[in-house]
N, C-alpha and C. Protein backbone atom coordinates (compact mmCIF):
# COMPACT_ATOMS: atom_id res chain seq x y z
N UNK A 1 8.80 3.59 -2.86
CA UNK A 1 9.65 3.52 -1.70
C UNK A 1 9.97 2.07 -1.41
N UNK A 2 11.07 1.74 -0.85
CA UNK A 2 11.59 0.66 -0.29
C UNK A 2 12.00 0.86 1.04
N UNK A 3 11.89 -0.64 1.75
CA UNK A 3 11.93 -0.56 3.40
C UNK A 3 11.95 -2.13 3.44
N UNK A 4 13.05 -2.48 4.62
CA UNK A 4 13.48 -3.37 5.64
C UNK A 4 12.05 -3.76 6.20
N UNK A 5 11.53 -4.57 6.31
CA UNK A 5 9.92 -4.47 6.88
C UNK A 5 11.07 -5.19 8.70
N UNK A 6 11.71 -6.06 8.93
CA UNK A 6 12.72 -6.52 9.83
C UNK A 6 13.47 -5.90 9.96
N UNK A 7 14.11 -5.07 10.09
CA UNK A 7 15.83 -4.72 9.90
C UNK A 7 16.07 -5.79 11.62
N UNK A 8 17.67 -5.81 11.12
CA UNK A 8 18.04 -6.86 12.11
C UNK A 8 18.18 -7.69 12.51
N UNK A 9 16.34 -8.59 11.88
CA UNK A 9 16.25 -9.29 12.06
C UNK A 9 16.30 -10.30 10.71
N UNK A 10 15.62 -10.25 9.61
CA UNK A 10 15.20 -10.18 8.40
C UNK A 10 15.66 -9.37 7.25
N UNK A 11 16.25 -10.16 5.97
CA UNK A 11 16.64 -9.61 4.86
C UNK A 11 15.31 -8.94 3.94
N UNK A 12 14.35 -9.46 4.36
CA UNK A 12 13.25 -9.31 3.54
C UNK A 12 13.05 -7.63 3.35
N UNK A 13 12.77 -7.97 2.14
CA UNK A 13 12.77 -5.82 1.66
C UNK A 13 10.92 -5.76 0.65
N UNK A 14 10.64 -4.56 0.88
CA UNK A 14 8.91 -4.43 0.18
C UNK A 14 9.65 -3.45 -0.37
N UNK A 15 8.80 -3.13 -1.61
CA UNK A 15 8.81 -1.94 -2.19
C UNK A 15 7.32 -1.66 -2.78
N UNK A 16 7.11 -0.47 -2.44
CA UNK A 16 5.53 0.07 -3.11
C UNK A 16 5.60 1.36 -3.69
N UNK A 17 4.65 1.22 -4.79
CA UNK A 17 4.65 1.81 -5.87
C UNK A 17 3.23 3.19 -5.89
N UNK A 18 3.92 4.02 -6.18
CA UNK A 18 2.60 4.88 -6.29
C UNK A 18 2.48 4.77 -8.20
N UNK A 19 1.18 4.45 -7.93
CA UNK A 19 0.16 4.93 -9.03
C UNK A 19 -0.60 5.96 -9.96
N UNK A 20 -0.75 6.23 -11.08
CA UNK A 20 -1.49 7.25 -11.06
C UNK A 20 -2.08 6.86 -12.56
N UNK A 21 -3.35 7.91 -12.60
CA UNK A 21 -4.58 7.48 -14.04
C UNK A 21 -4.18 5.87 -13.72
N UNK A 22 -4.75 5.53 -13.11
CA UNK A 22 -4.94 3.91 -12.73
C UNK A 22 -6.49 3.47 -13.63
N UNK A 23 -6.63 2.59 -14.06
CA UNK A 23 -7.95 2.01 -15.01
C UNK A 23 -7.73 0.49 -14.73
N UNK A 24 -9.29 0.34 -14.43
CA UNK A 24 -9.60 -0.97 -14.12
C UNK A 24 -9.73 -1.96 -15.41
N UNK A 25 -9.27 -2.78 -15.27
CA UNK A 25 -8.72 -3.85 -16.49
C UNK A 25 -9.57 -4.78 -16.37
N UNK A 26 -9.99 -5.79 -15.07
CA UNK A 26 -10.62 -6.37 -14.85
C UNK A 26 -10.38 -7.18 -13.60
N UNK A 27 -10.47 -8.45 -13.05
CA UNK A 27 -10.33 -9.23 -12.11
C UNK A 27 -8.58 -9.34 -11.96
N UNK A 28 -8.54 -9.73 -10.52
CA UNK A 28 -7.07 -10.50 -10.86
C UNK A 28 -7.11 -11.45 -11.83
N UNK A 29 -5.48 -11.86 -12.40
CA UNK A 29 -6.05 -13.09 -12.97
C UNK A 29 -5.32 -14.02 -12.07
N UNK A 30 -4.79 -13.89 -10.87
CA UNK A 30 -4.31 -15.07 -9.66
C UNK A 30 -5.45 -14.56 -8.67
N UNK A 31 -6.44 -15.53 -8.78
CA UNK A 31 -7.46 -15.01 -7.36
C UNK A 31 -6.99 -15.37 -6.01
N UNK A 32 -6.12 -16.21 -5.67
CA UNK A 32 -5.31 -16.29 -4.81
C UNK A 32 -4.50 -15.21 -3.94
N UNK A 33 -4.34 -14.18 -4.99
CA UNK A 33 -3.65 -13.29 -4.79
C UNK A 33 -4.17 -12.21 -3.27
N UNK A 34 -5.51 -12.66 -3.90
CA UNK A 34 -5.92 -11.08 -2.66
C UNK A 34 -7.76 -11.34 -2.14
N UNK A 35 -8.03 -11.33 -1.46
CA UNK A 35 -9.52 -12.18 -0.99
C UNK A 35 -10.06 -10.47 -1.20
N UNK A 36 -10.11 -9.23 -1.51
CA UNK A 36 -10.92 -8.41 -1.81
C UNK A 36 -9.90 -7.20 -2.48
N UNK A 37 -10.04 -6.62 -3.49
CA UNK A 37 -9.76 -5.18 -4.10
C UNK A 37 -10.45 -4.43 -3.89
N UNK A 38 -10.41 -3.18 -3.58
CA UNK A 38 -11.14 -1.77 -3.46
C UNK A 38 -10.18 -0.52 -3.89
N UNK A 39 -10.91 0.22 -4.51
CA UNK A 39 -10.28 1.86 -4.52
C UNK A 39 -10.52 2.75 -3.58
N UNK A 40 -9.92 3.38 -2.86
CA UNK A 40 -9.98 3.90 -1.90
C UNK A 40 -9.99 5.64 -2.09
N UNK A 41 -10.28 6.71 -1.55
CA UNK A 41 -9.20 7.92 -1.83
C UNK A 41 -8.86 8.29 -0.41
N UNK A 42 -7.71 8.82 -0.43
CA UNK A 42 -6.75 9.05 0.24
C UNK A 42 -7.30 9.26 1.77
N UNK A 43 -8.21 10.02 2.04
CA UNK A 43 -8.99 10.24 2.81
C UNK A 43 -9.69 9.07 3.68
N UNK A 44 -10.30 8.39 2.66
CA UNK A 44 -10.85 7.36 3.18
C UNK A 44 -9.52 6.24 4.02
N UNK A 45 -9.04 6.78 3.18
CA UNK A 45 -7.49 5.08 3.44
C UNK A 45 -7.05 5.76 5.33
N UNK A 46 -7.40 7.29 5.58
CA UNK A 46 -6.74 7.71 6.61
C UNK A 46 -7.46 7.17 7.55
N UNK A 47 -8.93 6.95 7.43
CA UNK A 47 -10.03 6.46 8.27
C UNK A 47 -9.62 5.23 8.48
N UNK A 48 -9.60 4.42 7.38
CA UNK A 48 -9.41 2.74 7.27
C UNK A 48 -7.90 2.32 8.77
N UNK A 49 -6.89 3.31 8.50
CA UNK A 49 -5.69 2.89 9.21
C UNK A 49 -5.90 3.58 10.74
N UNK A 50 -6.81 4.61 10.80
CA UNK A 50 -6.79 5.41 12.17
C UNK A 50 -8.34 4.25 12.70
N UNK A 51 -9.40 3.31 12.09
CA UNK A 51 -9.87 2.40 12.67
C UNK A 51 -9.51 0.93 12.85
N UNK A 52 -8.03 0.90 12.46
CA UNK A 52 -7.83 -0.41 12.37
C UNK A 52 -7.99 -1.09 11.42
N UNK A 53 -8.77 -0.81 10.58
CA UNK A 53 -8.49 -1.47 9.07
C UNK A 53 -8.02 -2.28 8.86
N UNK A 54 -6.55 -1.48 8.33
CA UNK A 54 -5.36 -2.21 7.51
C UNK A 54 -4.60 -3.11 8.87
N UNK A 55 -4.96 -4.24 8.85
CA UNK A 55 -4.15 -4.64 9.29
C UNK A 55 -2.92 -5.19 9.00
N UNK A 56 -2.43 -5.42 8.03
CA UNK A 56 -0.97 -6.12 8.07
C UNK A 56 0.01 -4.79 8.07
N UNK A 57 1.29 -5.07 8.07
CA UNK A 57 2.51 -4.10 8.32
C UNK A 57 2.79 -3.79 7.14
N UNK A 58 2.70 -4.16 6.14
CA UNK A 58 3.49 -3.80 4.91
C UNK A 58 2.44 -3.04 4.34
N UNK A 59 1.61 -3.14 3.91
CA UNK A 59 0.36 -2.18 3.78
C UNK A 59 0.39 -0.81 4.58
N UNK A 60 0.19 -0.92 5.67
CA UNK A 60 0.28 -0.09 6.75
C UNK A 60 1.23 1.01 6.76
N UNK A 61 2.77 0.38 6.91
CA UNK A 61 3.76 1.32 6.24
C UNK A 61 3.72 1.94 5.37
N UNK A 62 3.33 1.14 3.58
CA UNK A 62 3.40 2.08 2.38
C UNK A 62 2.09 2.88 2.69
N UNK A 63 1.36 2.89 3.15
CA UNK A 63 -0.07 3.87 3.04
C UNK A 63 0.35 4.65 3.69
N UNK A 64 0.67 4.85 4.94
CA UNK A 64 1.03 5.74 5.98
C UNK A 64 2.19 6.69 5.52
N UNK A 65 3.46 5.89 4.90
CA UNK A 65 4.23 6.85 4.53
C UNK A 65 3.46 8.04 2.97
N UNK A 66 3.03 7.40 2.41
CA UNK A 66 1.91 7.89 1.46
C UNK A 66 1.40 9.22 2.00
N UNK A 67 0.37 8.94 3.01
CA UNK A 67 -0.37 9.83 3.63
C UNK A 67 0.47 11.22 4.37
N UNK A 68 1.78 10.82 4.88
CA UNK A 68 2.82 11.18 5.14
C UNK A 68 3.30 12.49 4.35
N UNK A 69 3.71 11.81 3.50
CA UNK A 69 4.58 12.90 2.36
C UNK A 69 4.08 13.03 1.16
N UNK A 70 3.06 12.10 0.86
CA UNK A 70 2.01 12.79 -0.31
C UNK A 70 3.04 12.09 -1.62
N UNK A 71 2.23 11.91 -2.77
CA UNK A 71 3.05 11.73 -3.80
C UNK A 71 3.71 12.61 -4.34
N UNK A 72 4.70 12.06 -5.04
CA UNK A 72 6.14 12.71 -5.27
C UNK A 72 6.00 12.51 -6.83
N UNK A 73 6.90 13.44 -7.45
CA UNK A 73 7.56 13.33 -8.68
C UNK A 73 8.63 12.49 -9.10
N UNK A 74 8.80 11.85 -9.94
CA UNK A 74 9.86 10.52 -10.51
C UNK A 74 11.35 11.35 -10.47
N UNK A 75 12.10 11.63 -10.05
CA UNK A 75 13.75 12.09 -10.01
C UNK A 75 14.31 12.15 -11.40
């Protein structure tokens, strides 16, 4: 999915990707990138966002719409 994280205000656009048979490869290789990774299942991720968790917006959105409408098939 893709989304306006601004509309109105901001050109800026996210897009997030669903996954699947995902396999762990190893570390990032930009550790910069992200101060912790975890696997989650779906369930758990509902807990994480209904306690506050996730905090940032862009996260928030793609999980939620996720949780939302469930994964989809490729068109």
């Amino acid at each position: 999915m893709s989304y306006n994280a601004l509309s109105g205000l901001s050109t800026m656009r996210f897009t997030a990707y669903h996954a699947i048979e995902c396999t762990y490869v190893g570390p990032p290789s930009d550790p910069s990138e992200s101060t912790r990774i975890e696997w989650f299942m779906p369930e758990e991720v509902a807990k994480l966002i209904a306690n506050g968790q996730v905090p940032d917006g862009p996260s928030l959105t793609a999980l939620s719409f996720y949780l939302a409408v469930g994964p989809r098939s490729p068109a």
